[in-house]
N, C-alpha and C. Protein backbone atom coordinates (compact mmCIF):
# COMPACT_ATOMS: atom_id res chain seq x y z
N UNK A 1 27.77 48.09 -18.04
CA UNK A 1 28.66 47.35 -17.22
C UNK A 1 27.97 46.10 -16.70
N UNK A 2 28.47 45.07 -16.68
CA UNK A 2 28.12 44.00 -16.14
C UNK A 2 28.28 43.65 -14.73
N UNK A 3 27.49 43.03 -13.74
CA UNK A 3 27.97 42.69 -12.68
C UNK A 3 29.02 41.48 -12.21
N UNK A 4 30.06 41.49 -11.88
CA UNK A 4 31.04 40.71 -11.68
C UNK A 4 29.93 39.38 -10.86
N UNK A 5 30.24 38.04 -11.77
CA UNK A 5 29.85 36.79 -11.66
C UNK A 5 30.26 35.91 -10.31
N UNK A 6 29.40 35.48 -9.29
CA UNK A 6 29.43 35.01 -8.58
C UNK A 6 29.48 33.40 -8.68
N UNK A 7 30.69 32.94 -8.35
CA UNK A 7 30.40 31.47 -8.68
C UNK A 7 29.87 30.77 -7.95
N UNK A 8 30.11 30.71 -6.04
CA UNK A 8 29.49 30.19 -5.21
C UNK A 8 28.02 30.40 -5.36
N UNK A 9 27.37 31.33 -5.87
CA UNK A 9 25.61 31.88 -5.71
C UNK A 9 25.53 30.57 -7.29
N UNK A 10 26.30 31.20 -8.33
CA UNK A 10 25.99 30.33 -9.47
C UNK A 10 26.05 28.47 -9.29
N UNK A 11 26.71 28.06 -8.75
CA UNK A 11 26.70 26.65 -8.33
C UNK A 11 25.47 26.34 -7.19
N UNK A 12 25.44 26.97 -6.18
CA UNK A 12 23.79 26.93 -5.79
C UNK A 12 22.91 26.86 -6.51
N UNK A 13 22.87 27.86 -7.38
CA UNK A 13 21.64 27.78 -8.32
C UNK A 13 21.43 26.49 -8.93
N UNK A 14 22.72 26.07 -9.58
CA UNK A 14 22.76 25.09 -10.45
C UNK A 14 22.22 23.76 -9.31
N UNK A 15 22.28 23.60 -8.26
CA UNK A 15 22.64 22.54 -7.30
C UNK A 15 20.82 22.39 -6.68
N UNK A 16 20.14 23.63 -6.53
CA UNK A 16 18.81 23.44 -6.09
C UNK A 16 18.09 23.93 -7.20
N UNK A 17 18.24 24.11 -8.74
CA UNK A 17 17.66 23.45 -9.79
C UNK A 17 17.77 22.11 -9.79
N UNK A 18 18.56 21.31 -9.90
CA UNK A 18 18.93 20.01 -10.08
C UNK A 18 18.23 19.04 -9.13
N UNK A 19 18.12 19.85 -7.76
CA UNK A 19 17.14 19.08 -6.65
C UNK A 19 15.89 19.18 -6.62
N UNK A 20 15.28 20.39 -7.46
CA UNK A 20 14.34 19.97 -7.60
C UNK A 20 13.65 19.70 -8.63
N UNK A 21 14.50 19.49 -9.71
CA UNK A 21 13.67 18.31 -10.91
C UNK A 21 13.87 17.57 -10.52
N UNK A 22 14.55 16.67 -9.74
CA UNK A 22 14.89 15.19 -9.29
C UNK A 22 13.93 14.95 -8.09
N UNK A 23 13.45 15.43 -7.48
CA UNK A 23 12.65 15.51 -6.27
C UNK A 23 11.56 14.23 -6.27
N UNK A 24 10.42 14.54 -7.28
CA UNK A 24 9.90 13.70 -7.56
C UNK A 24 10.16 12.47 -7.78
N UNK A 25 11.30 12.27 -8.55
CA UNK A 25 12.06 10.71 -8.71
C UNK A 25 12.02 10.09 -7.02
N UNK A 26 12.58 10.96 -6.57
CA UNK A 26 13.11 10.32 -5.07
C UNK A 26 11.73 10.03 -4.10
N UNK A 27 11.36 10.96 -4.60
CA UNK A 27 9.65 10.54 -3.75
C UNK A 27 9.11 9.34 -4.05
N UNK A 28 9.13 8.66 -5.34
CA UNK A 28 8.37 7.90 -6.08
C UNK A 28 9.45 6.49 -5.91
N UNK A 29 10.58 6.78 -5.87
CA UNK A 29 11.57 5.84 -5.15
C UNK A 29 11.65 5.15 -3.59
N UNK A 30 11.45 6.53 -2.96
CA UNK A 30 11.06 6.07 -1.37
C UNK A 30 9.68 5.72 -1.29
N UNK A 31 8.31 5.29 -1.92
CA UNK A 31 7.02 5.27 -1.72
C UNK A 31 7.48 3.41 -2.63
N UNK A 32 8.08 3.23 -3.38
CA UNK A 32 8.70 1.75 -3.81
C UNK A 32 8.95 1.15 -2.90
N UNK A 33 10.21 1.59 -2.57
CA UNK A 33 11.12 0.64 -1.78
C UNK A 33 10.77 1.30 -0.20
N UNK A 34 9.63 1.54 0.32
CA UNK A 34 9.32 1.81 1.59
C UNK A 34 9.23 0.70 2.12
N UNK A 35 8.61 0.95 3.60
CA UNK A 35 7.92 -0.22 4.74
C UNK A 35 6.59 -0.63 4.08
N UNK A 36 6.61 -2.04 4.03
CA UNK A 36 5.34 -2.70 3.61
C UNK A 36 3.91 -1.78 4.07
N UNK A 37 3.00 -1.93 3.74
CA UNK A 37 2.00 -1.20 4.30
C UNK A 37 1.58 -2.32 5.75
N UNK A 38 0.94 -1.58 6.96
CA UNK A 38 1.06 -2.80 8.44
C UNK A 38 -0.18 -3.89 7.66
N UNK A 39 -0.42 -5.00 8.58
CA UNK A 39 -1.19 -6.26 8.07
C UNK A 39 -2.70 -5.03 9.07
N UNK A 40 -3.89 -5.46 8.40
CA UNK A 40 -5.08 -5.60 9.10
C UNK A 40 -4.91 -6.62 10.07
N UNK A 41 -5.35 -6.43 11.51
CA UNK A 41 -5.64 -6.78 12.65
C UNK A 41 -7.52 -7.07 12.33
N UNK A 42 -7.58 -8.43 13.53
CA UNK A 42 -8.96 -8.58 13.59
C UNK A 42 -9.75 -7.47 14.75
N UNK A 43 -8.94 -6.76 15.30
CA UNK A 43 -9.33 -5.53 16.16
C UNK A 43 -9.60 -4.05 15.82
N UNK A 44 -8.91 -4.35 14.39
CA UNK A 44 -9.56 -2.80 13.90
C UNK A 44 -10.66 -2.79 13.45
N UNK A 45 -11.23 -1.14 13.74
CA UNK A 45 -12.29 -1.07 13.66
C UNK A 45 -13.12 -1.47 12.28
N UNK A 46 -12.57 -0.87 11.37
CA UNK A 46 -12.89 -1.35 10.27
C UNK A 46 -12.92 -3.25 10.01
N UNK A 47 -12.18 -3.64 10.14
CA UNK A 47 -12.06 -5.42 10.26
C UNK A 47 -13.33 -5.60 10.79
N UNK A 48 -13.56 -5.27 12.27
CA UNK A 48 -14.57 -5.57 13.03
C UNK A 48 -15.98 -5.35 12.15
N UNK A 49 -16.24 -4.19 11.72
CA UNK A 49 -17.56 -3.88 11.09
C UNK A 49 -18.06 -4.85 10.17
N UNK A 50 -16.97 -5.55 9.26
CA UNK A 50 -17.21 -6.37 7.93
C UNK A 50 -16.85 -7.74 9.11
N UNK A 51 -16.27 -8.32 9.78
CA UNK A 51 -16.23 -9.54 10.21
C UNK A 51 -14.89 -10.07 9.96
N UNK A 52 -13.79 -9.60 9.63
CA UNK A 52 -12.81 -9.85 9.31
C UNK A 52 -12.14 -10.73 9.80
N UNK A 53 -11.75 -11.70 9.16
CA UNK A 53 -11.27 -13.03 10.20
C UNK A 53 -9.89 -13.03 9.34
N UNK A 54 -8.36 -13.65 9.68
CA UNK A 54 -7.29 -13.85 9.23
C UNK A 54 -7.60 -15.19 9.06
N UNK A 55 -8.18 -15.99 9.23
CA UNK A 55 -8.21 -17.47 8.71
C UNK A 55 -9.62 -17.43 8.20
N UNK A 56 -10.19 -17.92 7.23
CA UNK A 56 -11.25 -17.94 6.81
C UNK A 56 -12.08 -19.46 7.27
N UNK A 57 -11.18 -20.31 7.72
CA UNK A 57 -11.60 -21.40 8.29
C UNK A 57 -12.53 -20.99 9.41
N UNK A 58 -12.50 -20.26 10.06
CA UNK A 58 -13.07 -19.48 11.25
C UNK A 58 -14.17 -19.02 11.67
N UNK A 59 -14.55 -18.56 10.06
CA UNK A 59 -16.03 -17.69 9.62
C UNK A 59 -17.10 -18.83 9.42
N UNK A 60 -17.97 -18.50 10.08
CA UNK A 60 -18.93 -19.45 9.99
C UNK A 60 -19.65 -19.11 8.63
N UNK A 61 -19.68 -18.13 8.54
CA UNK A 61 -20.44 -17.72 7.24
C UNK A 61 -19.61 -17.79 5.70
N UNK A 62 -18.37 -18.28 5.78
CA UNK A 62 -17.56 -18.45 4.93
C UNK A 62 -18.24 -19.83 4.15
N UNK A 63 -18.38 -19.70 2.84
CA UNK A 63 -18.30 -20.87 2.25
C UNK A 63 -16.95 -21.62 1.62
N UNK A 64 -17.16 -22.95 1.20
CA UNK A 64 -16.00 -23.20 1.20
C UNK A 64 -14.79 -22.96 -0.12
N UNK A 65 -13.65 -22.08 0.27
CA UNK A 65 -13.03 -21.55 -1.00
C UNK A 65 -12.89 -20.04 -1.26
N UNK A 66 -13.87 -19.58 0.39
CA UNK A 66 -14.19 -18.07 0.06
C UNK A 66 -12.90 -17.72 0.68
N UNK A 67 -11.74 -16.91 0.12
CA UNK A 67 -10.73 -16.28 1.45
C UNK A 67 -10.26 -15.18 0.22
N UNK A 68 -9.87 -14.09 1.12
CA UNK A 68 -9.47 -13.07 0.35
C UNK A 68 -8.87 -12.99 -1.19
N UNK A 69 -8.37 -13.97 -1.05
CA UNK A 69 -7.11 -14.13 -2.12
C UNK A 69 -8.32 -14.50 -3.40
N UNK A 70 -9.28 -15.14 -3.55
CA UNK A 70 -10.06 -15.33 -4.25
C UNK A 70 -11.16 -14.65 -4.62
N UNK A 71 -11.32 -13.02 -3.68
CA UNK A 71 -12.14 -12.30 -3.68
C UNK A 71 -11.73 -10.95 -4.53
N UNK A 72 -12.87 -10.47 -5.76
CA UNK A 72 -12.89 -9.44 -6.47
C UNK A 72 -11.94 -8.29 -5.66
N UNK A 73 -12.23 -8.12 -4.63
CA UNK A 73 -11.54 -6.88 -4.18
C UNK A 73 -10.51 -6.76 -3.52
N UNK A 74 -9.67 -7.80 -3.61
CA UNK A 74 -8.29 -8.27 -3.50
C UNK A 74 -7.58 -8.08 -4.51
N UNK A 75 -6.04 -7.60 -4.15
CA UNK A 75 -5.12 -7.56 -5.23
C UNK A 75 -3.88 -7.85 -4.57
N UNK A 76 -3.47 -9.02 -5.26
CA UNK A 76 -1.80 -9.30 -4.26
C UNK A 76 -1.11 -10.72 -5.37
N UNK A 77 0.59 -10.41 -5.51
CA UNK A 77 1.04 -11.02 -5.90
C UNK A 77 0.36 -12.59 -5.96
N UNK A 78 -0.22 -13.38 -7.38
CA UNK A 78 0.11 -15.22 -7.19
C UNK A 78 0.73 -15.78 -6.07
N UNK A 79 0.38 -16.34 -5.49
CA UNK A 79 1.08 -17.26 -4.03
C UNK A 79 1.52 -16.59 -2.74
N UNK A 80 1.45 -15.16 -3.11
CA UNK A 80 1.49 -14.29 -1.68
C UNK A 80 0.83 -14.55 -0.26
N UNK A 81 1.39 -14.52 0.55
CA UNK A 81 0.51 -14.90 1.79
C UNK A 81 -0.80 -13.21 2.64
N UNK A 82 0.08 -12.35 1.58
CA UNK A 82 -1.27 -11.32 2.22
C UNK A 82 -1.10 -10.27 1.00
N UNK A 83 -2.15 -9.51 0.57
CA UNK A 83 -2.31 -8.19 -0.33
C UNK A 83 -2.99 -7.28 -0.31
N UNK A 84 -3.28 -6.29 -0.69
CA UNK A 84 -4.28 -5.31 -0.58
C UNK A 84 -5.56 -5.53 -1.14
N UNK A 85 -6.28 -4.97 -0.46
CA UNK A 85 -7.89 -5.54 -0.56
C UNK A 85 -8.53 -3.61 -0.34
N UNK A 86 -9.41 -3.49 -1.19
CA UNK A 86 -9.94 -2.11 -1.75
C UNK A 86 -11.02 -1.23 -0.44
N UNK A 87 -11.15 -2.05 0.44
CA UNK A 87 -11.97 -2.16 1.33
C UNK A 87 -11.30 -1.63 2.52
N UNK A 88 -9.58 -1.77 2.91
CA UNK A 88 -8.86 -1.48 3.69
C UNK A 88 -7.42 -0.30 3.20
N UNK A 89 -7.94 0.50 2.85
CA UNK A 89 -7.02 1.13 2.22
C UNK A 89 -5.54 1.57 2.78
N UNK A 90 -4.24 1.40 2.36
CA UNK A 90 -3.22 1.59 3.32
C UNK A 90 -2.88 0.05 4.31
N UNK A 91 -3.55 -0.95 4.26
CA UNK A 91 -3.10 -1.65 4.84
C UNK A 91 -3.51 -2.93 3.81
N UNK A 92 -2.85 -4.10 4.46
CA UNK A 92 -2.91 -5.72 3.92
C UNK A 92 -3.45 -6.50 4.28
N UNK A 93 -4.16 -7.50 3.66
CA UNK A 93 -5.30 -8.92 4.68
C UNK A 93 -4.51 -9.70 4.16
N UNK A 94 -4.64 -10.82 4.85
CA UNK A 94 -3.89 -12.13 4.74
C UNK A 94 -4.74 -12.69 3.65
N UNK A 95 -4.14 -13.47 2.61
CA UNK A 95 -4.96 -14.04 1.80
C UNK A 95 -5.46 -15.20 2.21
N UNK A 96 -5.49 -16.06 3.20
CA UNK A 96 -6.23 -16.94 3.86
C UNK A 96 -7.52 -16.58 4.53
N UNK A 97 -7.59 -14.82 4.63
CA UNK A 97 -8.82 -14.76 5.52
C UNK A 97 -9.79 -14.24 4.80
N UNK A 98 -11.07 -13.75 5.37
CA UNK A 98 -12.23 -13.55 4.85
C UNK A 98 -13.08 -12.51 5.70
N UNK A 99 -13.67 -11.66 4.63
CA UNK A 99 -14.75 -10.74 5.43
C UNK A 99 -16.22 -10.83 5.09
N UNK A 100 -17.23 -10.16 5.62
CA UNK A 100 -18.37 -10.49 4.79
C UNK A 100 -18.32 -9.54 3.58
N UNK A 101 -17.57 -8.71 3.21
CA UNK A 101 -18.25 -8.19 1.85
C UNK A 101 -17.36 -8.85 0.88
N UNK A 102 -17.23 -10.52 1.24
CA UNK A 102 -16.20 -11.27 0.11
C UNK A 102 -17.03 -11.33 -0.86
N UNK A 103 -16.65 -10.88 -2.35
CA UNK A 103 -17.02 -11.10 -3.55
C UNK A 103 -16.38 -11.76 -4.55
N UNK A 104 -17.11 -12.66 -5.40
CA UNK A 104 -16.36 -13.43 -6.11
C UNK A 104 -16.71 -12.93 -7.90
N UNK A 105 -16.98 -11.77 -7.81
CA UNK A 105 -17.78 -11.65 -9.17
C UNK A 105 -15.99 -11.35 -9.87
């Protein structure tokens, strides 16, 4: 004998299979189209340790031409005004500014 088929239990099933192969999509969708990551501040701690200036005009120790945007460990859209830099993880430097571990290799 068979057990008489439940359709409400069977459409659940079907409904949180379906949610969770898709799960991942939506994660990887909301981590896209999220909130920018916040800008580095010249007050965090980390900024502070390396010298972190938002204008590189600023840094005395800056030579001229040195600002994030031109430094190895920067990564940010052509003509962007700030990007991620490997050094600050989770957050953004302005590409005008400069720290001391600017590298140009």
């Amino acid at each position: 004998m068979t057990a008489p088929m439940n359709p409400a239990r069977r459409s659940l099933l079907r409904r949180l299979a379906l949610g969770v192969s898709l799960a991942p999509l939506g994660a990887a969708a909301a981590e896209a189209g999220g909130a920018a990551p916040p800008l580095v501040g010249e007050n965090d701690p980390a900024a502070k340790m390396l010298h972190y200036v938002e204008d590189a005009r600023r840094a005395s120790a800056a030579t001229g031409g040195a600002t994030c945007e031109s430094c190895s460990l920067y990564s940010g859209a052509s003509g962007a005004d700030r990007g991620s830099c490997t050094l600050f993880p989770g957050k953004l430097v302005k590409a005008s500014g400069w720290c001391s571990a600017y590298s140009s290799l």
